[in-house]
C-alpha atoms as a PDB file:
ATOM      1  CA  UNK A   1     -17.798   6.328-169.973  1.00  0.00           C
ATOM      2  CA  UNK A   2     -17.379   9.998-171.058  1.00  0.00           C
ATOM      3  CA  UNK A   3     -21.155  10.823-170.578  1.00  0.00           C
ATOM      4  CA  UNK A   4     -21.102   9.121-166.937  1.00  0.00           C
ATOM      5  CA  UNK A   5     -17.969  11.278-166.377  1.00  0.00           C
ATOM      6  CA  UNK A   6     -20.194  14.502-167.865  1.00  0.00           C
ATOM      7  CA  UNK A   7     -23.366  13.552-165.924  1.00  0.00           C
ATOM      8  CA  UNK A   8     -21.390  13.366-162.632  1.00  0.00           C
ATOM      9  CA  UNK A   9     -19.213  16.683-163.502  1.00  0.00           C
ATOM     10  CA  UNK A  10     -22.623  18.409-163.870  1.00  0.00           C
ATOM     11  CA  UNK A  11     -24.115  16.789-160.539  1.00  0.00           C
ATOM     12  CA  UNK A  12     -21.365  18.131-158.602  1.00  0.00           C
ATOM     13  CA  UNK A  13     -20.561  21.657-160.417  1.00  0.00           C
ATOM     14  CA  UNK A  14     -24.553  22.398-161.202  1.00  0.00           C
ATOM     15  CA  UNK A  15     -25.219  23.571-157.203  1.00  0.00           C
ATOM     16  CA  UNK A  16     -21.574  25.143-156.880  1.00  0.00           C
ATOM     17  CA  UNK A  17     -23.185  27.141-160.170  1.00  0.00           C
ATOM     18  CA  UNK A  18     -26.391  28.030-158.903  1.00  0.00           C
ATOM     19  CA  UNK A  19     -28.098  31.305-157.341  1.00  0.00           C
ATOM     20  CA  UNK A  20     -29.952  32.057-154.370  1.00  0.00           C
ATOM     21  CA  UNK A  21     -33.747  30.496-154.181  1.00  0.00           C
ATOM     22  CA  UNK A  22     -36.177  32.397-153.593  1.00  0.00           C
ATOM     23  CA  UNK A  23     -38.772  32.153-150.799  1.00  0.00           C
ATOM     24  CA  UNK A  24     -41.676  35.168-151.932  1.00  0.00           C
ATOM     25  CA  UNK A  25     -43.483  33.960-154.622  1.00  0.00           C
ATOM     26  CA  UNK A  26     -47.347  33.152-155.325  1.00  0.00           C
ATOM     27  CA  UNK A  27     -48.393  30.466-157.623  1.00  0.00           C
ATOM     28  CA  UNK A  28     -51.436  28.774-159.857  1.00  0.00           C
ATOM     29  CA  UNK A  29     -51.444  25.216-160.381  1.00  0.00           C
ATOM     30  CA  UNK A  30     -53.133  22.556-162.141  1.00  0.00           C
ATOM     31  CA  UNK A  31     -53.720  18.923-160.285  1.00  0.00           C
ATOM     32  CA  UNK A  32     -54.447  15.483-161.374  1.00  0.00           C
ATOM     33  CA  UNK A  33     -55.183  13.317-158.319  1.00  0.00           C
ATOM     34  CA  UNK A  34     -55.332   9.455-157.786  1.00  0.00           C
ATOM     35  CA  UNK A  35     -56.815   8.620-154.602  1.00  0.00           C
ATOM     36  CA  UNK A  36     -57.172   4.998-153.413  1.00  0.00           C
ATOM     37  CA  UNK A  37     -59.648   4.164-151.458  1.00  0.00           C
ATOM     38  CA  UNK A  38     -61.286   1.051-149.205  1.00  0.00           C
ATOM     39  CA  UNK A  39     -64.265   1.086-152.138  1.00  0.00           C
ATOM     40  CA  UNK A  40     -61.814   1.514-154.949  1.00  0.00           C
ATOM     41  CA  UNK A  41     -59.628   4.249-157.280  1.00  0.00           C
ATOM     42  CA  UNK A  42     -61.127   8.023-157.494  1.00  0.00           C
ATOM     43  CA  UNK A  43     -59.932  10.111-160.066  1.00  0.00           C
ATOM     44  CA  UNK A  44     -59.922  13.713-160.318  1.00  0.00           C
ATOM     45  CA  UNK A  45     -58.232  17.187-160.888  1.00  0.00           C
ATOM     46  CA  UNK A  46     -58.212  20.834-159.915  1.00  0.00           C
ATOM     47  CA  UNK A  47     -56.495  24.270-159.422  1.00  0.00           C
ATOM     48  CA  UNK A  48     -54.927  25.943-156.454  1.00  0.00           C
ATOM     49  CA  UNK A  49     -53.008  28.731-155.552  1.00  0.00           C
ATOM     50  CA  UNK A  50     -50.125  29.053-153.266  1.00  0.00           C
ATOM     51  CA  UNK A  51     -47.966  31.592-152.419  1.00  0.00           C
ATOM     52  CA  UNK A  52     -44.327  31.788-149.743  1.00  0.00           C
ATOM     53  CA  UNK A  53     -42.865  34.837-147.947  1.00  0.00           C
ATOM     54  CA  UNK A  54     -39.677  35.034-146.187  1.00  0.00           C
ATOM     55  CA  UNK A  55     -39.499  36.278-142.807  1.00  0.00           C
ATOM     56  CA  UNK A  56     -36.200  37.162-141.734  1.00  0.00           C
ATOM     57  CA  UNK A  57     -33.022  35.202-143.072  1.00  0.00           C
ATOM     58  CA  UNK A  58     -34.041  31.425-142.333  1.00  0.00           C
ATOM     59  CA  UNK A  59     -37.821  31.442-141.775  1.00  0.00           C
ATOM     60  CA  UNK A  60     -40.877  31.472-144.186  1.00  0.00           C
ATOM     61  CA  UNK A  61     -45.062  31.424-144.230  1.00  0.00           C
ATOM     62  CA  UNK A  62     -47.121  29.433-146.698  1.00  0.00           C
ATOM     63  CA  UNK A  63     -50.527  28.830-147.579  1.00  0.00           C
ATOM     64  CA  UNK A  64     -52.366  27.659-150.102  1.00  0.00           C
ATOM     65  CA  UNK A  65     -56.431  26.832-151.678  1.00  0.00           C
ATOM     66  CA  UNK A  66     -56.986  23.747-153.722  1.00  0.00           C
ATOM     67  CA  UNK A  67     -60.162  22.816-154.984  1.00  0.00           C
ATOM     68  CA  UNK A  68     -60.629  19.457-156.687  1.00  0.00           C
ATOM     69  CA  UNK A  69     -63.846  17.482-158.704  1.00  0.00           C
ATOM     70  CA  UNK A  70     -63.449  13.365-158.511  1.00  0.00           C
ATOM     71  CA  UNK A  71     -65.082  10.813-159.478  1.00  0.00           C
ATOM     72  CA  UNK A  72     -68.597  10.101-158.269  1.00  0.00           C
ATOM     73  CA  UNK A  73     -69.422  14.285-158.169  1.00  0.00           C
ATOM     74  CA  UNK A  74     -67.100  14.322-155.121  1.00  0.00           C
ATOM     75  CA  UNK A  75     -65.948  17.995-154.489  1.00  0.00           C
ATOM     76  CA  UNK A  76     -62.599  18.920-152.781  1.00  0.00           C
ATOM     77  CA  UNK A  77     -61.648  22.041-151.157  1.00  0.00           C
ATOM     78  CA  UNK A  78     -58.426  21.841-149.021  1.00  0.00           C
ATOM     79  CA  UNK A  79     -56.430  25.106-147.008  1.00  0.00           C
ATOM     80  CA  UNK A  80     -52.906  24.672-145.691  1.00  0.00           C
ATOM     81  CA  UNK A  81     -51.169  27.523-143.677  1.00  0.00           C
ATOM     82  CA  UNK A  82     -48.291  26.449-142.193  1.00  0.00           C
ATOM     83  CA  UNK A  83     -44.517  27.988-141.912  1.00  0.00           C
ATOM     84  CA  UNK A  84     -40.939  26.712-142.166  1.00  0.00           C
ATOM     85  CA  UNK A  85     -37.236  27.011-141.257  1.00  0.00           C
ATOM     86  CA  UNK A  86     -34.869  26.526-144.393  1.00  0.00           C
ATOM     87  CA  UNK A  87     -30.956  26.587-144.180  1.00  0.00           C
ATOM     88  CA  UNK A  88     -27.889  26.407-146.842  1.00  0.00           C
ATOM     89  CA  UNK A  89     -26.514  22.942-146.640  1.00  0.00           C
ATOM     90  CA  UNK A  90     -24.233  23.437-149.848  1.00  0.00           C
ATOM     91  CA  UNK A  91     -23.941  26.567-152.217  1.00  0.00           C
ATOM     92  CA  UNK A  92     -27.680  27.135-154.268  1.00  0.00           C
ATOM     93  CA  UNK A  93     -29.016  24.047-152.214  1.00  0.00           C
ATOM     94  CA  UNK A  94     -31.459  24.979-148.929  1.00  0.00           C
ATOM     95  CA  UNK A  95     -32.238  22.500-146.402  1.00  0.00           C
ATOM     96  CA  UNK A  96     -36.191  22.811-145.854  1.00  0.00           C
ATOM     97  CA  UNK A  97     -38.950  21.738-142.736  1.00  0.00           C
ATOM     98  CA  UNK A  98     -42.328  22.648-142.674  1.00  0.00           C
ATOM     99  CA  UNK A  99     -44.901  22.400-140.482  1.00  0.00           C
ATOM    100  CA  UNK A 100     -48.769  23.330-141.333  1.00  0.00           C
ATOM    101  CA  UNK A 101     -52.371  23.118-140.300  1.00  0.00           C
ATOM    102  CA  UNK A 102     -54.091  21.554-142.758  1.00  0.00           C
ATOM    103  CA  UNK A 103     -58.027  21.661-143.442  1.00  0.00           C
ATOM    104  CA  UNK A 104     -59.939  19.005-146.280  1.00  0.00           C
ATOM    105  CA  UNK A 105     -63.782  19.861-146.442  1.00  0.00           C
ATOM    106  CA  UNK A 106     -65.893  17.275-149.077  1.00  0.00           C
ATOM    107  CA  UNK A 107     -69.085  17.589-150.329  1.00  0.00           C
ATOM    108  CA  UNK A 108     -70.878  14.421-152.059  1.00  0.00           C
ATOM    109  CA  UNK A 109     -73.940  13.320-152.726  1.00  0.00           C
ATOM    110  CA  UNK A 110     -75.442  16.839-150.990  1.00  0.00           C
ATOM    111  CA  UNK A 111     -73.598  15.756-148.065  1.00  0.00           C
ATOM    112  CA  UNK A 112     -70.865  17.626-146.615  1.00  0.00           C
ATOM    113  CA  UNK A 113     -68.321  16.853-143.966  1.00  0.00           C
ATOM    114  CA  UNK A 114     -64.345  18.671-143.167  1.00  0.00           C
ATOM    115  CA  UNK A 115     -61.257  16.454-141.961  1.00  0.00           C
ATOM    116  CA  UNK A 116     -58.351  18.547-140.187  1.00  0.00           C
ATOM    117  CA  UNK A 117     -55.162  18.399-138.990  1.00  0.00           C
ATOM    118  CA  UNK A 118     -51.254  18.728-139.215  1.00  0.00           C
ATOM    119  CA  UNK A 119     -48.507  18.147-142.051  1.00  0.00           C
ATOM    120  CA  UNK A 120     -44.682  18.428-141.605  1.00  0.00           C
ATOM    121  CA  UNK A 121     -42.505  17.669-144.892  1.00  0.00           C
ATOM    122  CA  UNK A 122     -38.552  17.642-145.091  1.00  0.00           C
ATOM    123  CA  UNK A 123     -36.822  18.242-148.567  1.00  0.00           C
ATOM    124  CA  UNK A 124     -34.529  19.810-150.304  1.00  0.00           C
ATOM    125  CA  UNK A 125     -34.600  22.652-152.850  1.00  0.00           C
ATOM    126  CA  UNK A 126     -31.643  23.377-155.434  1.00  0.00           C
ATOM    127  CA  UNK A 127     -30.785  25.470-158.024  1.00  0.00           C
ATOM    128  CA  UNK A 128     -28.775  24.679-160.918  1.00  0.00           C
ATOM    129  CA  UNK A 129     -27.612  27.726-162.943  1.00  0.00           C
ATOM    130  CA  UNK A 130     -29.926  30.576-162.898  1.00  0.00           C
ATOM    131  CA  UNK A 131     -32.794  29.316-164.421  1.00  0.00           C
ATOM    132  CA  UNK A 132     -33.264  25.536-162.839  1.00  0.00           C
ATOM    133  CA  UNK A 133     -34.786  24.770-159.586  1.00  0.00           C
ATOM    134  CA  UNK A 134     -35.317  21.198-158.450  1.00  0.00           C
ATOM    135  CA  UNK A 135     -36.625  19.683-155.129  1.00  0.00           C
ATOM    136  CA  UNK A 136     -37.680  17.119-153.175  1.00  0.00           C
ATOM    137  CA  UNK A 137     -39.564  16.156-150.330  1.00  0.00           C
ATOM    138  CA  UNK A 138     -40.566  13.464-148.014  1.00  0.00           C
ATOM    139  CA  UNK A 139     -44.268  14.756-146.280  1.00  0.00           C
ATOM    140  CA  UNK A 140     -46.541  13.584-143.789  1.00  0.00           C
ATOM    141  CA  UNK A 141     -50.088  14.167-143.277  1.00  0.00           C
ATOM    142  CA  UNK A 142     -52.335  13.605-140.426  1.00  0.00           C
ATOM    143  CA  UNK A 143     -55.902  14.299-140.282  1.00  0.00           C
ATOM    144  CA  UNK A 144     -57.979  13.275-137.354  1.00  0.00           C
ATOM    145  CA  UNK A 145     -60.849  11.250-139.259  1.00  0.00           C
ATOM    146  CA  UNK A 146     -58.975  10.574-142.197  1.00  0.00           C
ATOM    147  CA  UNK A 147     -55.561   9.181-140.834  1.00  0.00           C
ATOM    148  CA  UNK A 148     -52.301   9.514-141.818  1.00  0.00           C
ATOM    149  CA  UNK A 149     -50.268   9.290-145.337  1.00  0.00           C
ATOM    150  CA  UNK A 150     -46.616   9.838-146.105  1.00  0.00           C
ATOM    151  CA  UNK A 151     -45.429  10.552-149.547  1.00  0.00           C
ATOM    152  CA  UNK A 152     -42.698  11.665-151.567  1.00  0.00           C
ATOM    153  CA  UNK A 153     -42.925  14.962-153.681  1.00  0.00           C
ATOM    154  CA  UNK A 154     -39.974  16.071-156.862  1.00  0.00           C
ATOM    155  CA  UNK A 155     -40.613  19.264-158.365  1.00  0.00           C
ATOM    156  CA  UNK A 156     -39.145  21.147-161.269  1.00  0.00           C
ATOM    157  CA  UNK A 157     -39.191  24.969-161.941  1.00  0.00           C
ATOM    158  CA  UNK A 158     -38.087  26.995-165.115  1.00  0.00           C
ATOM    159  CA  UNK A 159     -37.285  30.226-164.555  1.00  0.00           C
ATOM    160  CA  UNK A 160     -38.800  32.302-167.648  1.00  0.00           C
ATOM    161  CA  UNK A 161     -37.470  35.347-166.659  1.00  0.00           C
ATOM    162  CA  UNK A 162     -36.251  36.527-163.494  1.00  0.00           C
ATOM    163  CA  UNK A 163     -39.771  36.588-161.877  1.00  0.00           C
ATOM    164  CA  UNK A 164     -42.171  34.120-163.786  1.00  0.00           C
ATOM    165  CA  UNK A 165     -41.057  30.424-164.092  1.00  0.00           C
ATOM    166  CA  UNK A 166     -42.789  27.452-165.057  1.00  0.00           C
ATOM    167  CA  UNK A 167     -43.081  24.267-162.955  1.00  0.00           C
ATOM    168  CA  UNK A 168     -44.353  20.667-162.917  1.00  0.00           C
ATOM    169  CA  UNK A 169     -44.387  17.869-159.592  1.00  0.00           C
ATOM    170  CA  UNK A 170     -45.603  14.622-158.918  1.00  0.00           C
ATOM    171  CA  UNK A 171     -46.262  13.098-155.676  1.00  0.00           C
ATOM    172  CA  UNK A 172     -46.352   9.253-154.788  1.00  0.00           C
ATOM    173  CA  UNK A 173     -47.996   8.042-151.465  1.00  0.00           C
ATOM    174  CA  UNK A 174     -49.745   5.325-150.110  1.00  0.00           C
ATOM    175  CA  UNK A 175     -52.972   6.737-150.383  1.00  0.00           C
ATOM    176  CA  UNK A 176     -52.631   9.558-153.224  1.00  0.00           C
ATOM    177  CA  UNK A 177     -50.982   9.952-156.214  1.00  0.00           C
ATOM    178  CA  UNK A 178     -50.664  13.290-157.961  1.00  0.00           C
ATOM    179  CA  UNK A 179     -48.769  15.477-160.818  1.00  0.00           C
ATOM    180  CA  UNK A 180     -49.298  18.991-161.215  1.00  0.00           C
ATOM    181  CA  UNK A 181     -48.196  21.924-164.108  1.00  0.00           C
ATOM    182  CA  UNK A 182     -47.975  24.990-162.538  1.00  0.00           C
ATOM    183  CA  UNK A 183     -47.158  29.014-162.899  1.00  0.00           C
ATOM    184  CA  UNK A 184     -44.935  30.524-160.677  1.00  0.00           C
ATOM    185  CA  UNK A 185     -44.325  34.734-159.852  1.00  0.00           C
ATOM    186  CA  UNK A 186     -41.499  35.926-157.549  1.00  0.00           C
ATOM    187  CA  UNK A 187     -41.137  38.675-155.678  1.00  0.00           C
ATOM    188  CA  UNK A 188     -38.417  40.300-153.458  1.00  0.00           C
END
């Protein structure tokens, strides 16, 4: 009973606790990917970079490379660029939409072929204390040839020091499964 009474102390106080999140940084990340497909499961992982910048109080840019190697010699390379509206909803805790363009070109079997279209993902991010930041989205991602997949998305960052922090996701759809480990720089 006391450690139920603890847990839901912390729930409550950790956001009340928490500083501002930050909204300029640029990241590298690793990626392990589960796709299913019609023909069966491809497996596969890769690195990326993505980087945010705030643009006035509410409002921030995004974009990010990924480039992944499955199963079957199957090469990846996917751009997002995109931008969002975030707003306080409690103290340390930030509402978040996006909305982003979204580009997926493959190349197998020396054939090559690119799938575009749109994403929009709501969430939440939070800090707790100064070094904690967890979120979570719900996204959605439409791509003309490919169709459509919505997932869910948790991640967790460490803040280091005041500018690097360490991080780790995992996202669960219908179609893709992924986790990631990933480095994280801030800027103001």
């Amino acid at each position: 009973m006391r450690v139920t009474i603890i847990a839901a102390l912390a729930f409550v106080a950790g956001p009340a606790l928490a500083q501002d999140i930050n909204y300029n940084y640029i990241e590298g990340y690793y990626q392990r990917l589960d796709v299913d497909d019609s023909a069966g499961d491809i497996d596969g992982d890769g690195f990326g970079i993505a980087g945010s910048l705030e643009v006035g109080d509410s409002f921030h840019i995004f974009s990010s490379f990924g480039r992944a190697n499955l199963d079957f010699d199957i090469d990846l390379d996917e751009v997002v660029i995109g931008g969002g509206y975030h707003t306080p909803v409690a103290p340390g805790m930030d509402l978040v939409i996006n909305l982003s363009y979204i580009n997926v070109d493959a190349e197998a079997f020396g054939l090559s072929g690119d799938d575009d279209g749109f994403g929009a993902s709501l969430g939440l991010r939070s800090m707790w204390g100064e070094k904690l930041e967890l979120a979570g989205f719900v996204d959605y991602i439409d791509l003309d040839e490919s169709g459509d997949d919505t997932s869910f998305r948790g991640e967790a960052w460490y803040s280091l020091t005041r500018t690097i922090a360490l991080g780790a996701q995992v996202g669960l759809g219908d179609d893709v499964t992924s986790w990631g480990l990933g480095a994280r720089v801030y800027f103001d």
